[in-house]
PDB file of N, CA and C in Angstrom:
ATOM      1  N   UNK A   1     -16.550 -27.220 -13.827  1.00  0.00           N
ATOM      2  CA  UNK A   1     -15.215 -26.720 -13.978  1.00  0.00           C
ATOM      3  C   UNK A   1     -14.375 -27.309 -12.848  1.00  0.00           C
ATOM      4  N   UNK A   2     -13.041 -27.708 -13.222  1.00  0.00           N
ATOM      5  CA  UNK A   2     -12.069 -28.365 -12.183  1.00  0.00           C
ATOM      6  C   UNK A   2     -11.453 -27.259 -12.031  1.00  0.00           C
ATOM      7  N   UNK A   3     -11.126 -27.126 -10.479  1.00  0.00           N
ATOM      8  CA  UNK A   3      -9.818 -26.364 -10.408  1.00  0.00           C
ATOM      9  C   UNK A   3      -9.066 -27.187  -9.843  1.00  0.00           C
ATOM     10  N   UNK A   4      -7.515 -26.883  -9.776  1.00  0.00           N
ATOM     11  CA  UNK A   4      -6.346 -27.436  -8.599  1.00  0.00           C
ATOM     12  C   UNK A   4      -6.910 -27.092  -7.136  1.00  0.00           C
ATOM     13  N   UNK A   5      -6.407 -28.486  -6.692  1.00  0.00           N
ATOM     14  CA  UNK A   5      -6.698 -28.422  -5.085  1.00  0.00           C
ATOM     15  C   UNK A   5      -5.861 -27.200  -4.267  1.00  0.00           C
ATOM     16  N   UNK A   6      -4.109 -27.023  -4.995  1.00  0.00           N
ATOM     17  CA  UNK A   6      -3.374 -26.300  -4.348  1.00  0.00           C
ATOM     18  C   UNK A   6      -4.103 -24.446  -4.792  1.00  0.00           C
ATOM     19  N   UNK A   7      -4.374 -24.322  -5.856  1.00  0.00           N
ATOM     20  CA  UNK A   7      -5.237 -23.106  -5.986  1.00  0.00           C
ATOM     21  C   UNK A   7      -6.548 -22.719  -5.399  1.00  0.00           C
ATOM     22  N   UNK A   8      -7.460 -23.662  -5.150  1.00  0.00           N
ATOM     23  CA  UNK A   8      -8.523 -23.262  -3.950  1.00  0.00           C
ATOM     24  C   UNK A   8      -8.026 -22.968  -2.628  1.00  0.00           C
ATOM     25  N   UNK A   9      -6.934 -23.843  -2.135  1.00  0.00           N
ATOM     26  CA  UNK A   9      -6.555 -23.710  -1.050  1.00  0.00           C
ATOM     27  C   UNK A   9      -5.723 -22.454  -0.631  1.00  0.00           C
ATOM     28  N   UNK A  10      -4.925 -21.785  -1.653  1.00  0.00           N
ATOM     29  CA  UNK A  10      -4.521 -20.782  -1.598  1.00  0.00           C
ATOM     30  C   UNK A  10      -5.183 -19.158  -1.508  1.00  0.00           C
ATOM     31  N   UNK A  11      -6.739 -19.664  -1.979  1.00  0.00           N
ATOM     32  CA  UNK A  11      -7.335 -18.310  -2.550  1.00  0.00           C
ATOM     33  C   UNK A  11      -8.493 -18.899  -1.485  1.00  0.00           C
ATOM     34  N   UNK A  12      -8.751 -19.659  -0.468  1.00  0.00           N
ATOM     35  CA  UNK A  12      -9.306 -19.662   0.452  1.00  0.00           C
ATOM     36  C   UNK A  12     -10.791 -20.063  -0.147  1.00  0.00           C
ATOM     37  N   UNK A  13     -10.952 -20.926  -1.075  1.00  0.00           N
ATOM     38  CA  UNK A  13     -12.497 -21.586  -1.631  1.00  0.00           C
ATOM     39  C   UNK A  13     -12.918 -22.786  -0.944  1.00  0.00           C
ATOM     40  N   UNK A  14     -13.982 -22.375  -0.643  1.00  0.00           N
ATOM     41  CA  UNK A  14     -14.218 -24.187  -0.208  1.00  0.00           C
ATOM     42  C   UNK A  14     -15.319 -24.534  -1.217  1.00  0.00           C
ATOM     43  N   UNK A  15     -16.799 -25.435  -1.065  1.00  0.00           N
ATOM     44  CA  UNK A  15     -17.321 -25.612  -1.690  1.00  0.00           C
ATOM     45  C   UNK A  15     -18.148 -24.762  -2.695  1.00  0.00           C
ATOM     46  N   UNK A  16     -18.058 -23.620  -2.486  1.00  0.00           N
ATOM     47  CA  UNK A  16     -19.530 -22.891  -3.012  1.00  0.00           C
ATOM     48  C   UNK A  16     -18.078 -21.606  -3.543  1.00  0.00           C
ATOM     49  N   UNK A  17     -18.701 -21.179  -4.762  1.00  0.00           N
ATOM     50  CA  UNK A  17     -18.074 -19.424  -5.120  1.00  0.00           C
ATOM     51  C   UNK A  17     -18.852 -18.516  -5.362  1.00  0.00           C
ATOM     52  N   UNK A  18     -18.274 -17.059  -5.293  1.00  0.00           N
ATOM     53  CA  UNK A  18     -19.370 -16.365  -6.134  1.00  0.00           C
ATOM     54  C   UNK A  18     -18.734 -15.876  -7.339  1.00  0.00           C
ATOM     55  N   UNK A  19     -19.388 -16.257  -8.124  1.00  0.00           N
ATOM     56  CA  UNK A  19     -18.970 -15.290 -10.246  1.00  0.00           C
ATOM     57  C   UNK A  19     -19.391 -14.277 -10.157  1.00  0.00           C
ATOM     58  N   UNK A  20     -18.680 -12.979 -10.686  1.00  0.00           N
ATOM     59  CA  UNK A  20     -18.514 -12.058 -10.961  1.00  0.00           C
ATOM     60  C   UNK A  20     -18.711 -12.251 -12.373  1.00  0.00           C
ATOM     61  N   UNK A  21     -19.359 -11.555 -13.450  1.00  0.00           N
ATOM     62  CA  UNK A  21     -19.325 -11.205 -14.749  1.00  0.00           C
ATOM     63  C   UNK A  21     -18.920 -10.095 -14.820  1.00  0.00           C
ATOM     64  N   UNK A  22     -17.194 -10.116 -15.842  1.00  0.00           N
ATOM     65  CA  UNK A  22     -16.782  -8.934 -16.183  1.00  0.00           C
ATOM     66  C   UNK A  22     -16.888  -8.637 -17.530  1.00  0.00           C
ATOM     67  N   UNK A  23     -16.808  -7.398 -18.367  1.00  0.00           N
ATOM     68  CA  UNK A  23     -16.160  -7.198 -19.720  1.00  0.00           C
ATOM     69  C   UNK A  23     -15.286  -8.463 -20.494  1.00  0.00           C
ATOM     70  N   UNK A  24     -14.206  -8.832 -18.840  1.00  0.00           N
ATOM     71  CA  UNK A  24     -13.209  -9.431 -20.070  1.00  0.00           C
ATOM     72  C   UNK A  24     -13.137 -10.569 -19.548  1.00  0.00           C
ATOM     73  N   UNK A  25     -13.869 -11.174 -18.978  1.00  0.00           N
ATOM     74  CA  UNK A  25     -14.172 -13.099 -18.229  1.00  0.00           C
ATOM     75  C   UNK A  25     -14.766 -13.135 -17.237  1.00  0.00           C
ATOM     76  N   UNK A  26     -14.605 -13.794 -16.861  1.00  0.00           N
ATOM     77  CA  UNK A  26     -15.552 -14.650 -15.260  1.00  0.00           C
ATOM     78  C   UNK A  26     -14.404 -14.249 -13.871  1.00  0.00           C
ATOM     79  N   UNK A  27     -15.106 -13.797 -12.825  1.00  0.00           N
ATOM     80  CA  UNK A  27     -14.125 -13.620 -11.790  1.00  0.00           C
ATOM     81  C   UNK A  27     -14.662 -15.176 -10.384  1.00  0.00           C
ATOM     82  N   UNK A  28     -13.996 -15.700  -9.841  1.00  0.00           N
ATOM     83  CA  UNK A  28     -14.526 -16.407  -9.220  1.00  0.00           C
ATOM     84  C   UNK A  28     -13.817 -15.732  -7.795  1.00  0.00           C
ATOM     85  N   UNK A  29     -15.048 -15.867  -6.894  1.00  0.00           N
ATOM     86  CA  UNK A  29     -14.108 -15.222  -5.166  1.00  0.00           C
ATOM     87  C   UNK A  29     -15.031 -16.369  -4.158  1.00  0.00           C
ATOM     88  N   UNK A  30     -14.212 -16.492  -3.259  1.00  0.00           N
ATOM     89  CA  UNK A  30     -14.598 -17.238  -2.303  1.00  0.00           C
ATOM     90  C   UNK A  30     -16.107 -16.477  -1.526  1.00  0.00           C
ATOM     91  N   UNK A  31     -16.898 -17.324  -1.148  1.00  0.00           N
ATOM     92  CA  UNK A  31     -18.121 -16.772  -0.374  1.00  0.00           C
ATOM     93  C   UNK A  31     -17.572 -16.409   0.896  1.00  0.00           C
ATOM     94  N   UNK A  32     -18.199 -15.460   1.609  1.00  0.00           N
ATOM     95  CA  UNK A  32     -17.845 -14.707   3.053  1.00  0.00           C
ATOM     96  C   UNK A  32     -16.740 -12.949   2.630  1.00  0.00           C
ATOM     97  N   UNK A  33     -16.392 -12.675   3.519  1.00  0.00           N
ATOM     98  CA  UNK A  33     -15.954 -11.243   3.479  1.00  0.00           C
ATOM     99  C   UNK A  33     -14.545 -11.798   3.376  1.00  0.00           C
ATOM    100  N   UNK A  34     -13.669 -10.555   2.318  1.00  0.00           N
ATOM    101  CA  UNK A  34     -12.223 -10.849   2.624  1.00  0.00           C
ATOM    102  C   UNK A  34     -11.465 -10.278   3.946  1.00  0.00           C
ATOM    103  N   UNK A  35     -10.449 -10.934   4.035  1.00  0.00           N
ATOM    104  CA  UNK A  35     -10.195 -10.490   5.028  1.00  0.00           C
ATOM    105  C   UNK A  35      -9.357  -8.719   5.091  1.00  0.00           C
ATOM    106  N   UNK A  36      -9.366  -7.995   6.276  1.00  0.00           N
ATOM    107  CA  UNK A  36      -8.669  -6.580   5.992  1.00  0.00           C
ATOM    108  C   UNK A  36      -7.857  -7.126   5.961  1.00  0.00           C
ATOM    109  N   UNK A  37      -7.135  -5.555   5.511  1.00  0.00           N
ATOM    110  CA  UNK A  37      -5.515  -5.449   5.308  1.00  0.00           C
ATOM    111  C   UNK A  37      -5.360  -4.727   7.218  1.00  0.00           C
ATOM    112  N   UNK A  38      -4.090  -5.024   7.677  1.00  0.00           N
ATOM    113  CA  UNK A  38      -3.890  -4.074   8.685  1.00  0.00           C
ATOM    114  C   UNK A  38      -3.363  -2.633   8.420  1.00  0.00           C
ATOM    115  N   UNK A  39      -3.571  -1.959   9.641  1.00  0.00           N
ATOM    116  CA  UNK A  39      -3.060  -0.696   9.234  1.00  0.00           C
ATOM    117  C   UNK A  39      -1.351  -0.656   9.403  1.00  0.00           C
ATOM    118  N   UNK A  40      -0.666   0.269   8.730  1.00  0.00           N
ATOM    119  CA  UNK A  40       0.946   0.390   9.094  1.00  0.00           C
ATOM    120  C   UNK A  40       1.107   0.141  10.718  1.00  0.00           C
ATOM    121  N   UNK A  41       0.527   0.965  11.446  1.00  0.00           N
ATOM    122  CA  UNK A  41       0.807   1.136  12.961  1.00  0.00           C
ATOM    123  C   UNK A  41       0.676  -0.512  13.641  1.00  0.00           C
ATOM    124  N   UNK A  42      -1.056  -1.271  12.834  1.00  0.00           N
ATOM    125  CA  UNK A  42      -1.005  -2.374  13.489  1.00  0.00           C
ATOM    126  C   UNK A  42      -0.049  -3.583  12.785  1.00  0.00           C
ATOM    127  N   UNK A  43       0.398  -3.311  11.844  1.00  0.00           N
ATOM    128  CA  UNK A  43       1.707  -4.216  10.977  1.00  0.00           C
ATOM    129  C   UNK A  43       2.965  -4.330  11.724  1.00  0.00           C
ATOM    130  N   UNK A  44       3.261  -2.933  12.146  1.00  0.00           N
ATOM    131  CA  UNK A  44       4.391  -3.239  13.056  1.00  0.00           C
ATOM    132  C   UNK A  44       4.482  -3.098  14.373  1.00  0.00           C
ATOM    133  N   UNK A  45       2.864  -3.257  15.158  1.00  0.00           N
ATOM    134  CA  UNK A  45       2.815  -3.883  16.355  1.00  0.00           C
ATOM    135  C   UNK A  45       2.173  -5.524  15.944  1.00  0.00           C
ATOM    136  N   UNK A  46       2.080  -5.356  15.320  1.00  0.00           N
ATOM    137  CA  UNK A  46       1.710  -7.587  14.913  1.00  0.00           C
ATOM    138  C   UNK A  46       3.315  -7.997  14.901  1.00  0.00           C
ATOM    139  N   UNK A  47       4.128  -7.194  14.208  1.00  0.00           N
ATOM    140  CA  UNK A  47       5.584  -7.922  13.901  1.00  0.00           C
ATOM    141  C   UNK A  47       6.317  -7.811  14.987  1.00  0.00           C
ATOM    142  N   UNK A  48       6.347  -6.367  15.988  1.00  0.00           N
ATOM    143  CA  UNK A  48       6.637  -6.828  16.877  1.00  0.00           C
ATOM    144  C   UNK A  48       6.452  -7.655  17.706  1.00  0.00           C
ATOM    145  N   UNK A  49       5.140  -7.956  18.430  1.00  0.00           N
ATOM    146  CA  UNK A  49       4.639  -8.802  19.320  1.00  0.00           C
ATOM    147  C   UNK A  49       4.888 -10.392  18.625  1.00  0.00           C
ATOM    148  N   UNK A  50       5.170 -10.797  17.319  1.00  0.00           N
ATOM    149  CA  UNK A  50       5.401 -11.800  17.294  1.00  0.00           C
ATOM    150  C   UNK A  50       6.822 -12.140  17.436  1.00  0.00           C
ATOM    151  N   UNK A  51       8.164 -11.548  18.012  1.00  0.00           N
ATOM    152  CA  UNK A  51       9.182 -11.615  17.952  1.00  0.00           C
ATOM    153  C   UNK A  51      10.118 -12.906  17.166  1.00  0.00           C
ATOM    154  N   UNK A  52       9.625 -12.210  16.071  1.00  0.00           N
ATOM    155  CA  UNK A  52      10.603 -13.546  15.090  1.00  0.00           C
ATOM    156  C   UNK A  52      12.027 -13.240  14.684  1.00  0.00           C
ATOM    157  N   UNK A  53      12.833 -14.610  14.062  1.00  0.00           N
ATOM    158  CA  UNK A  53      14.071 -14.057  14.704  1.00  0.00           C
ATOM    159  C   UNK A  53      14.667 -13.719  13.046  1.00  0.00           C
ATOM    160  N   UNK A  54      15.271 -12.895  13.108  1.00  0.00           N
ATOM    161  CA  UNK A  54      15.824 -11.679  12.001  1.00  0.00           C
ATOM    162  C   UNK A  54      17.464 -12.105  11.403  1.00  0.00           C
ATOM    163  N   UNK A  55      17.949 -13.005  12.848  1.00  0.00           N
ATOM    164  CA  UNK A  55      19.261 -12.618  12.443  1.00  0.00           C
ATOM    165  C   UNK A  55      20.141 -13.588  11.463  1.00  0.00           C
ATOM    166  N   UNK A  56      19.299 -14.778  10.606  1.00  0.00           N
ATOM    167  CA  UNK A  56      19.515 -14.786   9.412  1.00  0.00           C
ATOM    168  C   UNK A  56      20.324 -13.787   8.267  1.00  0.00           C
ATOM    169  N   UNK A  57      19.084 -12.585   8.298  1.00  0.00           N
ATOM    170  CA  UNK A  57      19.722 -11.193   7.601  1.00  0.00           C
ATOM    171  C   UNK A  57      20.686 -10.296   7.941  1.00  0.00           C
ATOM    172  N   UNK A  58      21.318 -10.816   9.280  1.00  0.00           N
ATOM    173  CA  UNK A  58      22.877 -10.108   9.577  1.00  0.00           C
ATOM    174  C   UNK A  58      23.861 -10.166   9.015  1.00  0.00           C
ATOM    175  N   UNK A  59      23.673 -11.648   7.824  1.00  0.00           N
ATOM    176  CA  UNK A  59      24.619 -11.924   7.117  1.00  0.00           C
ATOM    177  C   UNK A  59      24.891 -10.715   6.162  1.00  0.00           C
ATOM    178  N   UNK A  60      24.110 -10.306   5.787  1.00  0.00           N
ATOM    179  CA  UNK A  60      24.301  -9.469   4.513  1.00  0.00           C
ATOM    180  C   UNK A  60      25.247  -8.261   5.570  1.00  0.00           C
ATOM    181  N   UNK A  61      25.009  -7.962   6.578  1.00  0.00           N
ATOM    182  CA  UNK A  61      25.847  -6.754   7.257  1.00  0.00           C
ATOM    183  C   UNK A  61      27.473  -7.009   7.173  1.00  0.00           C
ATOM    184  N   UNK A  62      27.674  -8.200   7.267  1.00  0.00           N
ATOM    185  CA  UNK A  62      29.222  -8.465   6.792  1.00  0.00           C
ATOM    186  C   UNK A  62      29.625  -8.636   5.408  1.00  0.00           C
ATOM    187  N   UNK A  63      29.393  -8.119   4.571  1.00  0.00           N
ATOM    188  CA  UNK A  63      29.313  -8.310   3.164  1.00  0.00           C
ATOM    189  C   UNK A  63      30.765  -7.530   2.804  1.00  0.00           C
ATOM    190  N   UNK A  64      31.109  -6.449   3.376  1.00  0.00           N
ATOM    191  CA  UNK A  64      31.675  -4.951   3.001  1.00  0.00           C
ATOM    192  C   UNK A  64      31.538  -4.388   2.547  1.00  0.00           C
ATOM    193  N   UNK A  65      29.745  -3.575   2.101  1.00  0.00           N
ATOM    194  CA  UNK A  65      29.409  -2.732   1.575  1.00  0.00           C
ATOM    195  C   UNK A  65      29.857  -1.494   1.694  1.00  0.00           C
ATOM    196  N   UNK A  66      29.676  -1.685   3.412  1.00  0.00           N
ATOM    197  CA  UNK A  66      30.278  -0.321   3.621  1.00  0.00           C
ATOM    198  C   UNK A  66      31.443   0.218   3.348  1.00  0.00           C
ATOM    199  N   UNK A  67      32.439  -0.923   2.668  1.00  0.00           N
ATOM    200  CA  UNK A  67      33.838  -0.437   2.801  1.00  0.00           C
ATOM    201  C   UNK A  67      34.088   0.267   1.336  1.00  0.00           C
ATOM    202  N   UNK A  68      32.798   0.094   0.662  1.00  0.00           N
ATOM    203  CA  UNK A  68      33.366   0.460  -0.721  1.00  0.00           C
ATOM    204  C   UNK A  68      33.316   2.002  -1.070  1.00  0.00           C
ATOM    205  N   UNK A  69      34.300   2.554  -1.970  1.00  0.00           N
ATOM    206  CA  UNK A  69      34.263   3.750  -1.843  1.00  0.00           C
ATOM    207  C   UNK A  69      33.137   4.134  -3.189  1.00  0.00           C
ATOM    208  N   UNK A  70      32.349   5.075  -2.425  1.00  0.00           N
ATOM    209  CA  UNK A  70      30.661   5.348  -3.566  1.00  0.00           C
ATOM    210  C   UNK A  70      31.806   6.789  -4.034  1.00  0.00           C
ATOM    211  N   UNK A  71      31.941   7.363  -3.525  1.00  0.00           N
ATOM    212  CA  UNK A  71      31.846   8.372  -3.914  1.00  0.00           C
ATOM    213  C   UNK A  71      33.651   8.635  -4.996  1.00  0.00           C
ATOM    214  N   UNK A  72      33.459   8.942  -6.343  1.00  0.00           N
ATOM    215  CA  UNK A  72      34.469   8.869  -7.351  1.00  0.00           C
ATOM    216  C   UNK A  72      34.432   9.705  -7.689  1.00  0.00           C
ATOM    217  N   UNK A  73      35.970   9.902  -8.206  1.00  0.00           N
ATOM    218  CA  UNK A  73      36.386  11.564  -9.058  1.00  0.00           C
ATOM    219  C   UNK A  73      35.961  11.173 -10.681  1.00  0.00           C
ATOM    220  N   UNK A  74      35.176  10.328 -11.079  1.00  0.00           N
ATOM    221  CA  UNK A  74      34.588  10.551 -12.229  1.00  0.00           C
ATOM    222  C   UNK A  74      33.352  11.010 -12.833  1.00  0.00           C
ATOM    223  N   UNK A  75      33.668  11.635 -13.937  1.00  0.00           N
ATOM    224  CA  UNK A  75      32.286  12.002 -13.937  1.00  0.00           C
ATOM    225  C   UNK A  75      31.024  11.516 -13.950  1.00  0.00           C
ATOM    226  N   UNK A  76      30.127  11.695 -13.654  1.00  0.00           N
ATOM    227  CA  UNK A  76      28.849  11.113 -13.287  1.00  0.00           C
ATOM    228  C   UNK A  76      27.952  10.757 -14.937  1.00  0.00           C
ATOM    229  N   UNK A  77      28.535  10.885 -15.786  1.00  0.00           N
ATOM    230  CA  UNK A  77      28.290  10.692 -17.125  1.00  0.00           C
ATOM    231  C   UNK A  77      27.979   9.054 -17.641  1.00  0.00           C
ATOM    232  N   UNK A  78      27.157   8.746 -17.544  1.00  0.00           N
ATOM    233  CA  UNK A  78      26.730   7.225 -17.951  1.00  0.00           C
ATOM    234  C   UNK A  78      26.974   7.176 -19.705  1.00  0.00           C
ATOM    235  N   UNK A  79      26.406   7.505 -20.374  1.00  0.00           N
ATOM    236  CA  UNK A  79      26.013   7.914 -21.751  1.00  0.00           C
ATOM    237  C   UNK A  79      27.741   8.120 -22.586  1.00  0.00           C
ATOM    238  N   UNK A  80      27.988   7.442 -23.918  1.00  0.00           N
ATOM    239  CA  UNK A  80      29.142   7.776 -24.266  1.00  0.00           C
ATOM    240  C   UNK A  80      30.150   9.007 -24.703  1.00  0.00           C
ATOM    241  N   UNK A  81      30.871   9.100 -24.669  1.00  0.00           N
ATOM    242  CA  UNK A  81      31.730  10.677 -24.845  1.00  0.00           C
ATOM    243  C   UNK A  81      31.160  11.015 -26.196  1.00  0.00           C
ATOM    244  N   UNK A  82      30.896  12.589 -25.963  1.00  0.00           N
ATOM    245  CA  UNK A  82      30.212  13.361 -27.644  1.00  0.00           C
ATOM    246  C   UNK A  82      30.800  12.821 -28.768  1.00  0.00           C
ATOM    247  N   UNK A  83      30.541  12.785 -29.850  1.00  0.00           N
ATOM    248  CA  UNK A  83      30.632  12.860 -30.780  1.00  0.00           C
ATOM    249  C   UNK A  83      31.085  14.180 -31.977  1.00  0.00           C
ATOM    250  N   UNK A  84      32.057  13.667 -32.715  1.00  0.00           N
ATOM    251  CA  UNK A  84      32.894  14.997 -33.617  1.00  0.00           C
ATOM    252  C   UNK A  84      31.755  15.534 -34.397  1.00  0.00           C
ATOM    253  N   UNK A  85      30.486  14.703 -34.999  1.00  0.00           N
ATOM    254  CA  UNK A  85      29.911  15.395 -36.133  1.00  0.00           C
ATOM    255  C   UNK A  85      28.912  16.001 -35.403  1.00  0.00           C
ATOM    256  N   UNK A  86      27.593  17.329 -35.979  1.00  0.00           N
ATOM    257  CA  UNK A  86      26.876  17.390 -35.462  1.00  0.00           C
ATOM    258  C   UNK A  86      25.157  16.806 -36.101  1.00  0.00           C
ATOM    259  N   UNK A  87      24.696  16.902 -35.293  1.00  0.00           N
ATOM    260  CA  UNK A  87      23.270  15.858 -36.039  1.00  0.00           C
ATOM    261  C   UNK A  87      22.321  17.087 -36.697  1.00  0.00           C
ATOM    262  N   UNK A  88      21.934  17.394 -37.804  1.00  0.00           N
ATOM    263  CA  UNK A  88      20.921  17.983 -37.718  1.00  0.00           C
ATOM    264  C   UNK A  88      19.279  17.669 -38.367  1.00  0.00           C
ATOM    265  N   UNK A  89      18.534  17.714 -37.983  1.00  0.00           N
ATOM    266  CA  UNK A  89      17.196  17.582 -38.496  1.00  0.00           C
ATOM    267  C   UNK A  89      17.002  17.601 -39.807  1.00  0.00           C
ATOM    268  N   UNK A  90      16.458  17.326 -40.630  1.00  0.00           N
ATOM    269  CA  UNK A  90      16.144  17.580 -42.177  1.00  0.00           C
ATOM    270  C   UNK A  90      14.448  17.489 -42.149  1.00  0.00           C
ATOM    271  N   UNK A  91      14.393  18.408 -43.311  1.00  0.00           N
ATOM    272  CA  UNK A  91      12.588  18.405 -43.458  1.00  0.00           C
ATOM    273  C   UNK A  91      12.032  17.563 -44.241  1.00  0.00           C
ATOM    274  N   UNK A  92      12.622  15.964 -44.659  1.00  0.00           N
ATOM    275  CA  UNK A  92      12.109  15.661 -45.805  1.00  0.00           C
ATOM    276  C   UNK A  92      11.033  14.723 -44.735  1.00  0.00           C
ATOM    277  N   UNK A  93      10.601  14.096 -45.569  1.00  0.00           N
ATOM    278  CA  UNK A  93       9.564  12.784 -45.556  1.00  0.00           C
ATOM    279  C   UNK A  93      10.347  11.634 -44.819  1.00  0.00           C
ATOM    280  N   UNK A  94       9.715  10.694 -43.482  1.00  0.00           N
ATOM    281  CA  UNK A  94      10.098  10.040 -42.950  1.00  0.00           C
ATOM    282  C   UNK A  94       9.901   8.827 -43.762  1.00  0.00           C
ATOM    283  N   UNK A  95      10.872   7.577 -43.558  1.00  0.00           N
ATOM    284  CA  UNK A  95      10.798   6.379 -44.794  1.00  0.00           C
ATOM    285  C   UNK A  95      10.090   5.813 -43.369  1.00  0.00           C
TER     286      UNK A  95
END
């Protein structure tokens, strides 16, 4: 079986895999342990200590979101204004 070079390299395979037999196909995983996940606490002491720089995303702070007014004297009604007739159920047989 061929795979893409850019897909081994991404999913961390080198020469050797291990197959998994499932129900619904073949799983292929790289040999060795995956790596953990960190915990929340150590996520945002990794992000801190790597001090990368953010202020790219300041742009969006000048946007004038804030200036817009959220809050309206209309009603909060998404859905179109009632209707004159009323609907009612019938017992026959669905087509």
């Amino acid at each position: 079986m061929r795979l893409p070079a850019a897909v081994l390299k991404r999913y961390c395979i080198g020469t050797t895999v291990h197959m998994v037999e499932q129900s619904d196909g073949l799983l292929l995983r790289p040999i060795g342990g995956v790596a953990e996940k960190l915990s929340w606490e150590d996520t945002a002491r990794e992000m801190a200590a790597s001090q990368e720089d953010w202020s790219a995303w300041d742009v969006g702070a000048g946007d004038g979101l804030e200036e817009i007014p959220w809050k309206t004297h209309r009603s909060l009604r998404v859905a179109e204004a009632a209707v004159p007739y009323v609907f009612r159920k019938t017992k026959g047989r669905r087509r």
